[in-house]
Structure formats: C-alpha cells, structure tokens
C-alpha atoms as a PDB file:
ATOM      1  CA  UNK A   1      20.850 -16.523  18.206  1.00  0.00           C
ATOM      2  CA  UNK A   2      23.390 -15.128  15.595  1.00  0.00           C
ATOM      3  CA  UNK A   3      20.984 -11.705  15.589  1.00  0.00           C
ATOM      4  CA  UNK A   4      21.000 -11.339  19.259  1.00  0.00           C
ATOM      5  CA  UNK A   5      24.421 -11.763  19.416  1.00  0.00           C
ATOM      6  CA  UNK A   6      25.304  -9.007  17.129  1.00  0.00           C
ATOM      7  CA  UNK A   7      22.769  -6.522  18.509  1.00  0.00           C
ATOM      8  CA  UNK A   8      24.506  -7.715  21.548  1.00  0.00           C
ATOM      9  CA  UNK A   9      28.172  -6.534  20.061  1.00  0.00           C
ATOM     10  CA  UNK A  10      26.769  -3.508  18.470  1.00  0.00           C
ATOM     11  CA  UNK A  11      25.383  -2.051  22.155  1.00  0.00           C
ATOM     12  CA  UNK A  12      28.349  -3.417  24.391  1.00  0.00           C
ATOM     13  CA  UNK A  13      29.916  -0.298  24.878  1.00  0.00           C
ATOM     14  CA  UNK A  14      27.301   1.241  26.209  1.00  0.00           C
ATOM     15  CA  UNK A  15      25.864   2.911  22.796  1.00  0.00           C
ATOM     16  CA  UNK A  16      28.990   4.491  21.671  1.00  0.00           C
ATOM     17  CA  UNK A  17      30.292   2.521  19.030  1.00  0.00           C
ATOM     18  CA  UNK A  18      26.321   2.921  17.688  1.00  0.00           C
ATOM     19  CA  UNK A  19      26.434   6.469  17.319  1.00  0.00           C
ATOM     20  CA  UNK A  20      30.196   6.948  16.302  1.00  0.00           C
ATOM     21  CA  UNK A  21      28.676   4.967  13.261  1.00  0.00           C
ATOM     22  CA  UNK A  22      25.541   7.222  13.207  1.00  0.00           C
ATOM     23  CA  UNK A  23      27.748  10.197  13.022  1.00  0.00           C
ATOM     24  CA  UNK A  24      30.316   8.654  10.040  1.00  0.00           C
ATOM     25  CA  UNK A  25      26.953   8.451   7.712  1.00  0.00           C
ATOM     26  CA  UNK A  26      25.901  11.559   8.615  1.00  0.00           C
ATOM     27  CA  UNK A  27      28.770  12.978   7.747  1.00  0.00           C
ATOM     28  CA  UNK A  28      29.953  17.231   8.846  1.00  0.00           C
ATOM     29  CA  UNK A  29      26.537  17.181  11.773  1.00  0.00           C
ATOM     30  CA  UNK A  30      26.302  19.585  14.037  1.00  0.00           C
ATOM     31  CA  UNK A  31      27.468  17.737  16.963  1.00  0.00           C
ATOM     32  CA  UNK A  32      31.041  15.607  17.193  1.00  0.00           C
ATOM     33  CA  UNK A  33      30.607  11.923  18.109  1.00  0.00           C
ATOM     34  CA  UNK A  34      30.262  11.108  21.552  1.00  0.00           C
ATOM     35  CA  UNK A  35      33.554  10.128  23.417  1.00  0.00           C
ATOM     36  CA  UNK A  36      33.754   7.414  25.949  1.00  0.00           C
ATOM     37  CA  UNK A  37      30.502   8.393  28.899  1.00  0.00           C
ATOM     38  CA  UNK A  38      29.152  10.793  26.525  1.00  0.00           C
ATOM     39  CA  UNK A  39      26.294   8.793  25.811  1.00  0.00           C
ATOM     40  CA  UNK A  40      23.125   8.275  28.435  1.00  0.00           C
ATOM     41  CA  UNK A  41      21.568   5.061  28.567  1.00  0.00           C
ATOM     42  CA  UNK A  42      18.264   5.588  30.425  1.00  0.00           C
ATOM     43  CA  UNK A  43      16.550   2.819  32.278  1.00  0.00           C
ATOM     44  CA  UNK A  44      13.663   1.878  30.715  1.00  0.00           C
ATOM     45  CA  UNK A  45      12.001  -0.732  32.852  1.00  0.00           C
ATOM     46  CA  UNK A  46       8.583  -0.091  33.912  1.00  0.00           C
ATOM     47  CA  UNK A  47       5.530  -2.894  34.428  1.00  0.00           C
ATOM     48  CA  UNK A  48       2.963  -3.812  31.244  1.00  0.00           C
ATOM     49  CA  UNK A  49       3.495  -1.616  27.725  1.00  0.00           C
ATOM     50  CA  UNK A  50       1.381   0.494  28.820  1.00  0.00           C
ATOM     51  CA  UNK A  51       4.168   1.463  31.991  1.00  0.00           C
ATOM     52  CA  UNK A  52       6.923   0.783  29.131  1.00  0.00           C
ATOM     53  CA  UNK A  53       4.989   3.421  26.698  1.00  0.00           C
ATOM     54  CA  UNK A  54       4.919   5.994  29.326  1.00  0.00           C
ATOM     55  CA  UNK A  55       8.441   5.531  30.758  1.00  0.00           C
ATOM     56  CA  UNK A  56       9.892   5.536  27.138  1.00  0.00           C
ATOM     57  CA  UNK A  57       7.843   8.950  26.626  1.00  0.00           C
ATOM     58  CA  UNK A  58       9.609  10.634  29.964  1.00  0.00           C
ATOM     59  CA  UNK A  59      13.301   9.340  28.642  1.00  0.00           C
ATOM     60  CA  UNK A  60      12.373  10.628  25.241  1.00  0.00           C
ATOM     61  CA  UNK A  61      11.621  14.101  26.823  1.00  0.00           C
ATOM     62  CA  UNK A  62      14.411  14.183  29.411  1.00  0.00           C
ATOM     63  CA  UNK A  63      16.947  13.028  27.153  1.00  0.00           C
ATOM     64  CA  UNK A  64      16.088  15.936  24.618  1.00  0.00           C
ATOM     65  CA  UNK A  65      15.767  18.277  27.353  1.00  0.00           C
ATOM     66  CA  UNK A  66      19.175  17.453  28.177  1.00  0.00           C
ATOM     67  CA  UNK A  67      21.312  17.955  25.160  1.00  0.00           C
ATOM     68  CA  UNK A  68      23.521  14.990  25.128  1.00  0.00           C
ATOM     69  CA  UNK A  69      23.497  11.986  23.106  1.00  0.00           C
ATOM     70  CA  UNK A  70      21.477   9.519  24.418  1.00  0.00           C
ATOM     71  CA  UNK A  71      20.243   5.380  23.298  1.00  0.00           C
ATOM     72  CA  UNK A  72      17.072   4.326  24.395  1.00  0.00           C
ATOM     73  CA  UNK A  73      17.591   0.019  24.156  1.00  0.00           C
ATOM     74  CA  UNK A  74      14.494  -1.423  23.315  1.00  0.00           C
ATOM     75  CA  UNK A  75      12.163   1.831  23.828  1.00  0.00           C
ATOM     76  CA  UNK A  76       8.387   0.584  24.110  1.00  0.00           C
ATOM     77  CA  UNK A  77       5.807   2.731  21.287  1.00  0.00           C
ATOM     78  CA  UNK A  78       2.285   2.847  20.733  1.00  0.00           C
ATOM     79  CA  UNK A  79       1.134   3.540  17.561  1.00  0.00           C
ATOM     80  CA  UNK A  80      -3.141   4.061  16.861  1.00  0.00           C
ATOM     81  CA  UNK A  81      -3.926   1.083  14.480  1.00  0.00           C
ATOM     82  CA  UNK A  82      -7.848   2.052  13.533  1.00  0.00           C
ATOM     83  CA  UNK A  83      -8.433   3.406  16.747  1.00  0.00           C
ATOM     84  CA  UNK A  84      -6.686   0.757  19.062  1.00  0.00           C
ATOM     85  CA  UNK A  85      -2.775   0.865  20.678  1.00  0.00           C
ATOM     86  CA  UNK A  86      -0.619  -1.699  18.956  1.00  0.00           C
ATOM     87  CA  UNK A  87       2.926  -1.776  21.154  1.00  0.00           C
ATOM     88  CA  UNK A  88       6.172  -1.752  19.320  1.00  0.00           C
ATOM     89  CA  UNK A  89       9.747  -2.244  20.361  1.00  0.00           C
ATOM     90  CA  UNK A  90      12.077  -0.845  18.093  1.00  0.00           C
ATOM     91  CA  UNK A  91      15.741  -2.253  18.388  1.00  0.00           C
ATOM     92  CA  UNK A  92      17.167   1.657  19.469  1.00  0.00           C
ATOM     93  CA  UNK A  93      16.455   4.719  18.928  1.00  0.00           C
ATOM     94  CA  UNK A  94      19.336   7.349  19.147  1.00  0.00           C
ATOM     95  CA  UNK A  95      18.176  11.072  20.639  1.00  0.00           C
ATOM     96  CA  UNK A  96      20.950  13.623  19.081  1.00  0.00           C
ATOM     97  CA  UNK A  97      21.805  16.290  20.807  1.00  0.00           C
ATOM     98  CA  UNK A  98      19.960  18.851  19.032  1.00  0.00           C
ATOM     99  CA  UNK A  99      16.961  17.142  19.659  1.00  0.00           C
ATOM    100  CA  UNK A 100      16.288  14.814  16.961  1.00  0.00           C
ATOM    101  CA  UNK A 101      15.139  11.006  16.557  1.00  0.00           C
ATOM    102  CA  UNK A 102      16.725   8.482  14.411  1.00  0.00           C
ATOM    103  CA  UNK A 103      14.930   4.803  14.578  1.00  0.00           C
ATOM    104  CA  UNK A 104      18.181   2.110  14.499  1.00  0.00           C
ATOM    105  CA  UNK A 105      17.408  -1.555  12.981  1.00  0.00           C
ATOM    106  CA  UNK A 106      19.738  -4.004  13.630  1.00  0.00           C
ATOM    107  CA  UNK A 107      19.958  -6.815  11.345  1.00  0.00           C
ATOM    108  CA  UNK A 108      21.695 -10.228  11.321  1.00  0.00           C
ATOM    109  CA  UNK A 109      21.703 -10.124   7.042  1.00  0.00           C
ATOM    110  CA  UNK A 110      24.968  -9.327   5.586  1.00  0.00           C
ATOM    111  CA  UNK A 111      26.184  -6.040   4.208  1.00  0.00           C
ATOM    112  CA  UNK A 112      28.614  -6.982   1.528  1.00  0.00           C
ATOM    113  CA  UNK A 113      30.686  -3.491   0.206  1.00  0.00           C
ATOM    114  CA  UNK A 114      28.461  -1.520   1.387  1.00  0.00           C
ATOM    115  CA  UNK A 115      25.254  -3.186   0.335  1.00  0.00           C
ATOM    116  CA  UNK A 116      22.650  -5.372   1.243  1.00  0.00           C
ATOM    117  CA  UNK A 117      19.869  -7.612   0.186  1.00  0.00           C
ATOM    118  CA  UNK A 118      17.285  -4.971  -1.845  1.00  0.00           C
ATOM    119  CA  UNK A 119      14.453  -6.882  -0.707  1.00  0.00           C
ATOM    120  CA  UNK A 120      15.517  -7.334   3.016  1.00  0.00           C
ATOM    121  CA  UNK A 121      16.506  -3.843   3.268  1.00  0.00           C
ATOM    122  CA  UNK A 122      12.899  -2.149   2.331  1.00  0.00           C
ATOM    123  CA  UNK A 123      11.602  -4.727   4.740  1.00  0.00           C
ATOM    124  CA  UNK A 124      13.898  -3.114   7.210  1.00  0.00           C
ATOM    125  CA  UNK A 125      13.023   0.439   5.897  1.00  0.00           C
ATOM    126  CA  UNK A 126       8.580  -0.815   5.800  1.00  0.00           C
ATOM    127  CA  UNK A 127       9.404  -1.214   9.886  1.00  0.00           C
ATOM    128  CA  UNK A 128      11.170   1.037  10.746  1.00  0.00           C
ATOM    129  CA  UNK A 129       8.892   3.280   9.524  1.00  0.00           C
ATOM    130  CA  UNK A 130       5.988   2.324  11.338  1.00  0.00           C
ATOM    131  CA  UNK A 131       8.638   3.069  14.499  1.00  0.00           C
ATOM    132  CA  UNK A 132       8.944   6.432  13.450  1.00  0.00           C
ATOM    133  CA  UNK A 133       5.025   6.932  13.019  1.00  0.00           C
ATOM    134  CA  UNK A 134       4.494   5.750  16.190  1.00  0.00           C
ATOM    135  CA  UNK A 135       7.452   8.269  17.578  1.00  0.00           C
ATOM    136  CA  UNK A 136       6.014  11.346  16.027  1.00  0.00           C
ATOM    137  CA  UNK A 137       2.715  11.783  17.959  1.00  0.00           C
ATOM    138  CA  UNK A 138       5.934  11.813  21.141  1.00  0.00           C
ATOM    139  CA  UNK A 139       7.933  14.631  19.350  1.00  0.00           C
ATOM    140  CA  UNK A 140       4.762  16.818  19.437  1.00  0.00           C
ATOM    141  CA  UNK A 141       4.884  17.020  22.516  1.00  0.00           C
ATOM    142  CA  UNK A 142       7.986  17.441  23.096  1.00  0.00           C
ATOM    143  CA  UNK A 143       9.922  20.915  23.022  1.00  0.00           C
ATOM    144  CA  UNK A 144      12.696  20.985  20.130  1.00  0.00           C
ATOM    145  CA  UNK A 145      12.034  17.567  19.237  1.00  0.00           C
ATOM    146  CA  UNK A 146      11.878  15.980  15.717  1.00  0.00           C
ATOM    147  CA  UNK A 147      11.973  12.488  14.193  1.00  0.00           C
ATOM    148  CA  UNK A 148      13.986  12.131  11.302  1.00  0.00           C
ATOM    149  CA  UNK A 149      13.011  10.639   7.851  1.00  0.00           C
ATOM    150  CA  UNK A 150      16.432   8.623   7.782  1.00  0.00           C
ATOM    151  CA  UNK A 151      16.873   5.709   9.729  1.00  0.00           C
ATOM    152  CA  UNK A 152      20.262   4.010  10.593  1.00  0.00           C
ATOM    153  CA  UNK A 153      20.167   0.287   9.394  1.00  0.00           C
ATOM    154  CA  UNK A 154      23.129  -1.784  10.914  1.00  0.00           C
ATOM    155  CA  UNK A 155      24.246  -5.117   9.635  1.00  0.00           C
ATOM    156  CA  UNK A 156      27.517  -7.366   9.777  1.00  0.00           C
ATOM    157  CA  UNK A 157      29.835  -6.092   8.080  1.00  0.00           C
ATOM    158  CA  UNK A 158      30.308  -8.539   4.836  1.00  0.00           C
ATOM    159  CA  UNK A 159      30.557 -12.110   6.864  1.00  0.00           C
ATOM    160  CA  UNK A 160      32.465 -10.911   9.953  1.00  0.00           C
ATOM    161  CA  UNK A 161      30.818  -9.723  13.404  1.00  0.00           C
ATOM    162  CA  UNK A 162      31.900  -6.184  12.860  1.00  0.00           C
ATOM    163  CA  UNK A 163      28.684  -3.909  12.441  1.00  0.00           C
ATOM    164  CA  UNK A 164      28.756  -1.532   9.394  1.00  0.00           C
ATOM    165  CA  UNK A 165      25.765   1.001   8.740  1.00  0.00           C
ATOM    166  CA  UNK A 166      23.841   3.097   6.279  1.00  0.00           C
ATOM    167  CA  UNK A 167      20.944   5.618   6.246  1.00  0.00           C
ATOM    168  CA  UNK A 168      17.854   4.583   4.927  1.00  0.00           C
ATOM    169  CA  UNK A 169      15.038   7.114   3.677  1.00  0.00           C
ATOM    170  CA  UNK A 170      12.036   6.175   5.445  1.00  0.00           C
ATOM    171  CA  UNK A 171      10.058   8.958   3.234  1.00  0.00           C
ATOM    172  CA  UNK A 172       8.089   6.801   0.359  1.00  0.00           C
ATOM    173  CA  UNK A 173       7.283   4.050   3.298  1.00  0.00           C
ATOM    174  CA  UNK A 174       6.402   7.175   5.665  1.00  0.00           C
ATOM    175  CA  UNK A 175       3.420   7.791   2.816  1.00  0.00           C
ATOM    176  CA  UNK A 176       2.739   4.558   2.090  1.00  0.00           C
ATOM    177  CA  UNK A 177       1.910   3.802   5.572  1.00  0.00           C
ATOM    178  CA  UNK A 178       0.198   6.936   6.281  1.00  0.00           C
ATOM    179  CA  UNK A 179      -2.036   5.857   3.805  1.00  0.00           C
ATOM    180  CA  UNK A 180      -3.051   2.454   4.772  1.00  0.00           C
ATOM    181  CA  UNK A 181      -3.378   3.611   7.922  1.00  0.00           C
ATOM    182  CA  UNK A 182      -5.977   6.113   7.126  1.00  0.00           C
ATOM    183  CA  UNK A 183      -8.082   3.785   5.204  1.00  0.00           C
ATOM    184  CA  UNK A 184      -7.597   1.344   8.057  1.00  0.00           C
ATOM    185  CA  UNK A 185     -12.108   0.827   9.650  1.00  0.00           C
ATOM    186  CA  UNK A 186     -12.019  -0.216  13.344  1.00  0.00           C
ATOM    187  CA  UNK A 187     -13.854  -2.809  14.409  1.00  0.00           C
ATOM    188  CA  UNK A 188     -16.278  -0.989  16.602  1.00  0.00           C
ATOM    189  CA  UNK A 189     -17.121   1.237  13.517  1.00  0.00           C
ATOM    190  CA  UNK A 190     -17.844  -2.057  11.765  1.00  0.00           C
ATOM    191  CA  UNK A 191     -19.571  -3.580  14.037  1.00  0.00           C
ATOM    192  CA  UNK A 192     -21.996  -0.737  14.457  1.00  0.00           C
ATOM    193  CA  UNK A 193     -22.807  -0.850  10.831  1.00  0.00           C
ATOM    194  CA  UNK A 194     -23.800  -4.376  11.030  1.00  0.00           C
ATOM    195  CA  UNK A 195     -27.310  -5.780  11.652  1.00  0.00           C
ATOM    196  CA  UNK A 196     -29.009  -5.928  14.907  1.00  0.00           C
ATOM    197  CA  UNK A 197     -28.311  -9.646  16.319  1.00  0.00           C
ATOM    198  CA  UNK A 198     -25.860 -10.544  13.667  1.00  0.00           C
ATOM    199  CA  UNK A 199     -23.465 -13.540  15.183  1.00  0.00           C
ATOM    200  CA  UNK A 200     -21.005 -15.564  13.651  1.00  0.00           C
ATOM    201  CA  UNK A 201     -21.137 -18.218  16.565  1.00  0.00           C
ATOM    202  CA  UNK A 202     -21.808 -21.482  14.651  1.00  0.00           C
ATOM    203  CA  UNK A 203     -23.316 -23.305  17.632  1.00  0.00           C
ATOM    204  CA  UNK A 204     -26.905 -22.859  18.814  1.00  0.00           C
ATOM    205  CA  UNK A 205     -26.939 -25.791  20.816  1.00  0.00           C
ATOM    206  CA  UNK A 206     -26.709 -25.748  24.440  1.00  0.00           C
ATOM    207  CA  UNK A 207     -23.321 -28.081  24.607  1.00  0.00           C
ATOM    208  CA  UNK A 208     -21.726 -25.008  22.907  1.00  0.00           C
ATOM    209  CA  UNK A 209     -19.736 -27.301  20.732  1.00  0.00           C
ATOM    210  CA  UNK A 210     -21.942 -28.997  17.974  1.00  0.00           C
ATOM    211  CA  UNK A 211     -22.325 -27.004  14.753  1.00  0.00           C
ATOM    212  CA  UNK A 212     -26.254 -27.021  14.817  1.00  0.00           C
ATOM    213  CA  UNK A 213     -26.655 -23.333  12.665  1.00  0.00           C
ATOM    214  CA  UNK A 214     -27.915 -23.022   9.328  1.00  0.00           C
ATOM    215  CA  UNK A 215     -25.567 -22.754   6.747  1.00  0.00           C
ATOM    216  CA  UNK A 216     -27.723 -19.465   5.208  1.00  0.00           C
ATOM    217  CA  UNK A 217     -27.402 -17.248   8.427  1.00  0.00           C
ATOM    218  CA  UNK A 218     -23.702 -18.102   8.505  1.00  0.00           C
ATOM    219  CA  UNK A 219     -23.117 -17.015   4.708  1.00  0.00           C
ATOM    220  CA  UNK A 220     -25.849 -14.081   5.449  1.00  0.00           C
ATOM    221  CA  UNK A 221     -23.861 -12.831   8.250  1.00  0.00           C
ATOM    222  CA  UNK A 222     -20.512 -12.976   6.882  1.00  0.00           C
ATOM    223  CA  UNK A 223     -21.869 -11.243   3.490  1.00  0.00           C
ATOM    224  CA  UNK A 224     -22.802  -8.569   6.190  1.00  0.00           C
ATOM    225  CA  UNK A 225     -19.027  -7.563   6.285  1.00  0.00           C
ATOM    226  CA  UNK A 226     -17.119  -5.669   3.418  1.00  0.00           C
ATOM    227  CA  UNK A 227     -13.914  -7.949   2.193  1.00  0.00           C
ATOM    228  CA  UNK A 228     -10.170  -6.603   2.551  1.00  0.00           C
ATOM    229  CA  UNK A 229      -9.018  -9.125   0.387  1.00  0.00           C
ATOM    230  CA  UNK A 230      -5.037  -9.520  -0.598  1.00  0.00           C
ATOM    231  CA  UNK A 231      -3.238 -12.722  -2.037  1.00  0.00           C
ATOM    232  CA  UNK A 232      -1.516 -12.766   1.757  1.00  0.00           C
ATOM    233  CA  UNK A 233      -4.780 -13.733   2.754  1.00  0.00           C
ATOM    234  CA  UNK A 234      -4.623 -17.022   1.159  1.00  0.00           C
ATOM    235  CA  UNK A 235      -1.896 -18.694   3.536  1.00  0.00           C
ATOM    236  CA  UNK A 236      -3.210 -17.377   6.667  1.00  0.00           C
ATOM    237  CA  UNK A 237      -7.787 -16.812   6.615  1.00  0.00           C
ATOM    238  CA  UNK A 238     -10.307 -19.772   5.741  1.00  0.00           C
ATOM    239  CA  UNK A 239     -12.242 -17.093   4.577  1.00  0.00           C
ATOM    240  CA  UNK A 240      -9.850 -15.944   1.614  1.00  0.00           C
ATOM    241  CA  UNK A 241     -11.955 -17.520  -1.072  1.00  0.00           C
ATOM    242  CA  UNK A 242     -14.772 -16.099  -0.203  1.00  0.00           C
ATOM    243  CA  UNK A 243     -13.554 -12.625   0.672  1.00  0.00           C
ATOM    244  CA  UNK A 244     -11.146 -12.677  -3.070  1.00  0.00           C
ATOM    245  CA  UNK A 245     -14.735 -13.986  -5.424  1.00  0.00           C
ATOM    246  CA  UNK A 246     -16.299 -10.957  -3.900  1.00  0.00           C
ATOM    247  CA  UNK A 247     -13.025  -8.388  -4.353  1.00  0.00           C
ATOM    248  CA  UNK A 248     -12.986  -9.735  -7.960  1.00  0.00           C
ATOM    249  CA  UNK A 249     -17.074  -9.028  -8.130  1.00  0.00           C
ATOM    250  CA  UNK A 250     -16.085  -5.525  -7.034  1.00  0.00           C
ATOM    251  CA  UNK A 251     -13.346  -5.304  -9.621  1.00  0.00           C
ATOM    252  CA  UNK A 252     -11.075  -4.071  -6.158  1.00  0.00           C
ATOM    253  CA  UNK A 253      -7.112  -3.509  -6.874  1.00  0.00           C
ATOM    254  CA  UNK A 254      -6.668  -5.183  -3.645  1.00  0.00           C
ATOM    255  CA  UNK A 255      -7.090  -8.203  -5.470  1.00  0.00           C
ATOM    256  CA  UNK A 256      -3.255  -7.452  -7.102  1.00  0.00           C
ATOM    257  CA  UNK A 257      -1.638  -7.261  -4.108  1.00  0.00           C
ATOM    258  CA  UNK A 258      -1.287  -4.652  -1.138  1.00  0.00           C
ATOM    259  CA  UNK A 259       1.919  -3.082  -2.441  1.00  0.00           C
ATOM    260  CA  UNK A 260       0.125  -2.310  -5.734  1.00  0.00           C
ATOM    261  CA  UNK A 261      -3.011  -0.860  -3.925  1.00  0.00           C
ATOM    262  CA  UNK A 262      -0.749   1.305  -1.901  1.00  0.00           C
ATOM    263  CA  UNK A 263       0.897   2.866  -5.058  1.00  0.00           C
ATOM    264  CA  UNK A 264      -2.316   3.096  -7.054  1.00  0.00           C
ATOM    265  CA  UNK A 265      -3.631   6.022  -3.959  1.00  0.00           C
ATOM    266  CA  UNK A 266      -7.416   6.943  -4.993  1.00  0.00           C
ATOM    267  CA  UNK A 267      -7.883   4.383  -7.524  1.00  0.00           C
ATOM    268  CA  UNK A 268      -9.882   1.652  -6.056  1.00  0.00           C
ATOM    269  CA  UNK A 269     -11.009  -0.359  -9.313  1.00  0.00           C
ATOM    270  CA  UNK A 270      -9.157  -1.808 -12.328  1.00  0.00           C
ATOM    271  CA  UNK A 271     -11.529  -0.093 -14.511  1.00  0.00           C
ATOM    272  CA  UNK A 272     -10.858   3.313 -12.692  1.00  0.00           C
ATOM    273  CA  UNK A 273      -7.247   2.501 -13.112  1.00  0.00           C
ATOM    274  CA  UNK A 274      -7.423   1.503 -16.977  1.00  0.00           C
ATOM    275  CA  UNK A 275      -9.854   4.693 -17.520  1.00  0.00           C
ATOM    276  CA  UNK A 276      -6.745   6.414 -16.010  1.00  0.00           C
ATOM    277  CA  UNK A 277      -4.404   5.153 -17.899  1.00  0.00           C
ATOM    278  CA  UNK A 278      -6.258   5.206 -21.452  1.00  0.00           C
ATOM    279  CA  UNK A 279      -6.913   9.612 -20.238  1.00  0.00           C
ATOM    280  CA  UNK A 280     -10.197   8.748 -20.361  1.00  0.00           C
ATOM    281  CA  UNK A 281     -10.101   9.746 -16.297  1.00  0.00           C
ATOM    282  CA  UNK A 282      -8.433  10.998 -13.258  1.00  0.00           C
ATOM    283  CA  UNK A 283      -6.154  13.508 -12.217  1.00  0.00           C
ATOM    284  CA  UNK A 284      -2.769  14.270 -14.469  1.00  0.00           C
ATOM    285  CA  UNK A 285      -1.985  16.182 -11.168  1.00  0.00           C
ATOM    286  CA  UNK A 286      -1.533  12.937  -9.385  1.00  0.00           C
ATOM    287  CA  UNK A 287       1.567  10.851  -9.353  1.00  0.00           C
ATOM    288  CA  UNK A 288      -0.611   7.389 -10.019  1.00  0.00           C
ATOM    289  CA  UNK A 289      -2.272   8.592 -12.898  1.00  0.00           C
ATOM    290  CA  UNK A 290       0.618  10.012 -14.248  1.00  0.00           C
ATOM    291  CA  UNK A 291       2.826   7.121 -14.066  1.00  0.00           C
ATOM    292  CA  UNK A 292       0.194   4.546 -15.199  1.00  0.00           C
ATOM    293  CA  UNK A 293      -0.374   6.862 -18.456  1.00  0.00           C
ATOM    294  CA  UNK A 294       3.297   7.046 -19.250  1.00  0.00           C
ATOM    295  CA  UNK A 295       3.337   3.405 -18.797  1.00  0.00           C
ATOM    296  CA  UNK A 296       0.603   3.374 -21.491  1.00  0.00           C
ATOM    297  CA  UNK A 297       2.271   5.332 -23.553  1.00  0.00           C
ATOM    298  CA  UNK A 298       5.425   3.322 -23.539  1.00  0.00           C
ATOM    299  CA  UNK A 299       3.253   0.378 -23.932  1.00  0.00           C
ATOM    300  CA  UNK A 300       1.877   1.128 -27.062  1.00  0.00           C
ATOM    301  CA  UNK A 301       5.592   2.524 -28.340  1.00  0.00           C
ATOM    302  CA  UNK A 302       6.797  -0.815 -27.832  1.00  0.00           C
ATOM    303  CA  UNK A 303       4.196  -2.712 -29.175  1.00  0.00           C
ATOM    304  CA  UNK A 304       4.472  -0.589 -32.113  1.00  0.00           C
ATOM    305  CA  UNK A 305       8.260  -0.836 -32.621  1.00  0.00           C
ATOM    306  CA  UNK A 306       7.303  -4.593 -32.389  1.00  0.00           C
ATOM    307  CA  UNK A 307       4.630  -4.877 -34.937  1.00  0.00           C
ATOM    308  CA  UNK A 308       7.193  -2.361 -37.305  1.00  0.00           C
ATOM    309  CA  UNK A 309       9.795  -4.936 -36.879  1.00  0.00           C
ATOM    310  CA  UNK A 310       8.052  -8.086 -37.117  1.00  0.00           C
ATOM    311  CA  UNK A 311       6.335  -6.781 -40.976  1.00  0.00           C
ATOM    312  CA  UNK A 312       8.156  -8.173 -43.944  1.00  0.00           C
END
C-alpha cells in the first residue's frame, strides 16, 4: 500500500514532477524540463497484453514522432524468453524529446542522502534492465528512437513521501542478461530432442489419479532431460536434488550460484575455471579469465606474506 501510494504521488501531476527530476540528474540535456501541459500522457488501454503490447508500440512511435516529452504509465512489453513472449509492465517509461527511452522504477525503499540499499538497488537496476531489453527490439523500428543504458530509479526521499531520484547504469546487467538469455533452450527444442513416447505422467491407470508407473521409467525419463541446476532451485523444485547430484557429476558452475555463472561467460566447469586461473587455459583476452588469474595471483601473494609472517 505504502508503494502504490508513492508511485501514486510521484505521477499526480500528470508526469511532470517525474521528468523535472529526470532532467535535474541529467544535468545541461538538450531539452529544458517540461512546464506545466508539456508532458503527453497517452492512453494506453487496450484488451489482453497482447492489445496492451501493440498499443504501447503505437504510443512509443507517436510520441517520438512527436517531439515532446511524453510518460507512458504502466506501458505493456514483450520480451522473447527462449522463443516464447513473456509480458512486462514497467512502472514508466519517459520518451524525451529527442527521441530517447529511459525505463523509470519506482520504489517504496528509502533513499537516505542520496543513497540507497546496495542490494535493493541492483535488484532495481537486474529489472529494469530486462525492461529495456524488451524496449529495444521497439526502438528498431522506430525512426530516431533509442533506449538509453541509464535508468531513473525513484525512491522516498530519506523517510518522508517526497520522491528523490538517481540514474542507474543498466550496462553490466544489459550483458549479463543478454547472456542468459542466449543460453536460455526452449522447450519445444527440448522436447524434440527427447525420446519418442517419453512421459512424465505418473499414472497409467485408468482413474487417472493412482500412481501405478514404475519407478525406473520415471527416473529414465527425467534422466532424459539436461539439469539447470542453481541453489534457488532448492526452495522452489522437488526435483533440486536430483537435478544439483547430476550438476555436481558434471562439475557445472551453475552449481555456485547463477550470479557466479553469469560472470564466469564461457567457462562452464570448475576445472575449466581453475585451468584458467592456474594459465594452464583460456583466453587472457577475456575479462573472466583475466580476473580469475589476478585473483590467483593475489592469492598466492597473500598466502605467501602469511607463511613469511607466521616463520619464527
């Protein structure tokens, strides 16, 4: 209730108050802030996301066409998730009057002199750039359009109501995200590569409801699927024992944690990623193997300033 009601404050006005703020962080732009009816709010009603995704789309287009500010409330984006739409609805996104895209998040968390939470604000900055991913295949198509790698990230101003702001660079979670995306199998891919007949139903009988299957075709057809195992998995999927003995078998990263896997880029194993680090493999070209063999090296310095100190 207390975040509604401050996205509520922060949008009364129509948008202006939004993007005076925009405009203080961004310092000497090229446009001045919008006075009072300066700003267009389009309607964006329309019925299903589908109706939402393609109404957004036309205000996007229009509004750039038109060279004004505008603040789309609650646009409605599709973004390709291994092949299939996943809808998202941003909190606003702001369409400058040179024809870029800033992604707004409004949060109910505190901003306390001019700083926030660490930890809440790269969640902030891990959404909103999946907002912006999903707005870029829209700018493409759109003449003199761009989205911009900084979003605006709005929060109550220490413990008052009153909003304060700052830009956020979206550009390390832009990559990140890219990346898991791309390694992201859909599931008609995988279930084409599965056997012929393969079910995980675990009835055969005709009542549909006793468990009447053999306990080796269950475990044969779920070994018929690759694991994506992550320690996430653990609170949410029955099947996160299973899926986490056979990452470990497979000596997968994934096993460490997602955030881990998504900094460690082309290095799938822990051996490929302790060959890496010893220089035994991988690119020095790459930022991964660099930084895991500089972490090596300052490994062994402090092991030996530790073994120096602790002799008699």
């Amino acid at each position: 209730m207390r975040g509604h009601a401050f996205e509520a404050r922060v949008k009364d006005d129509g948008g202006t108050g939004l993007i005076r703020l925009l405009c203080e962080r961004l310092g000497d732009g090229p446009a001045p802030p919008p006075g009072p009816g300066d700003v267009d709010t389009p309607d964006l009603a329309a019925s299903g996301p589908e109706g939402r995704t393609a109404r957004t789309a036309l205000a996007l287009r229009e509004a750039t066409a038109a060279g004004r500010w505008a603040l789309l409330d609650h646009p409605m984006l599709a973004l390709s998730v291994a092949g299939t739409p996943a809808y998202l609805e941003p909190d606003a996104v702001v369409v400058h009057p040179d024809g870029g895209w800033t992604v707004v998040e409004i949060k109910s968390f505190a901003m306390v002199d001019g700083a926030a939470d660490a930890a809440k604000v790269g969640a902030a900055a891990r959404q909103a750039a999946v907002y912006a991913l999903a707005l870029e295949p829209v700018a493409e198509r759109v003449d003199g359009a761009s989205v911009r790698h900084r979003a605006l990230l709005v929060c109550p101003k220490n413990f008052s109501n009153l909003p304060d702001a700052a830009l956020v660079d979206l550009r390390k979670q832009l990559a990140t995200t890219r990346r898991q995306l791309d390694r992201l199998t859909g599931v008609a891919d995988i279930a084409d590569g599965l056997p012929e007949g393969t079910t995980f139903d675990l009835c055969l009988a005709d009542d549909g409801r006793t468990p009447t299957r053999p306990a080796e075709e269950l475990a044969a057809a779920v070994d018929a699927v690759g694991a994506a195992y992550a320690p996430e998995c653990l609170a949410a999927c029955e099947l996160a024992f299973h899926c986490r003995a056979r990452s470990r078998a497979a000596d997968a990263v994934q096993t460490l944690g997602r955030a881990l896997r998504a900094e460690l880029g082309g290095l799938t194993t822990i051996e490929a990623v302790l060959a890496a680090a010893a220089g035994e493999a991988g690119d020095p070209a790459d930022p991964a193997v660099a930084a895991l063999r500089r972490a090596a090296r300052l490994r062994a310095e402090s092991l030996e300033t530790a073994g120096a100190a602790s002799c008699p």
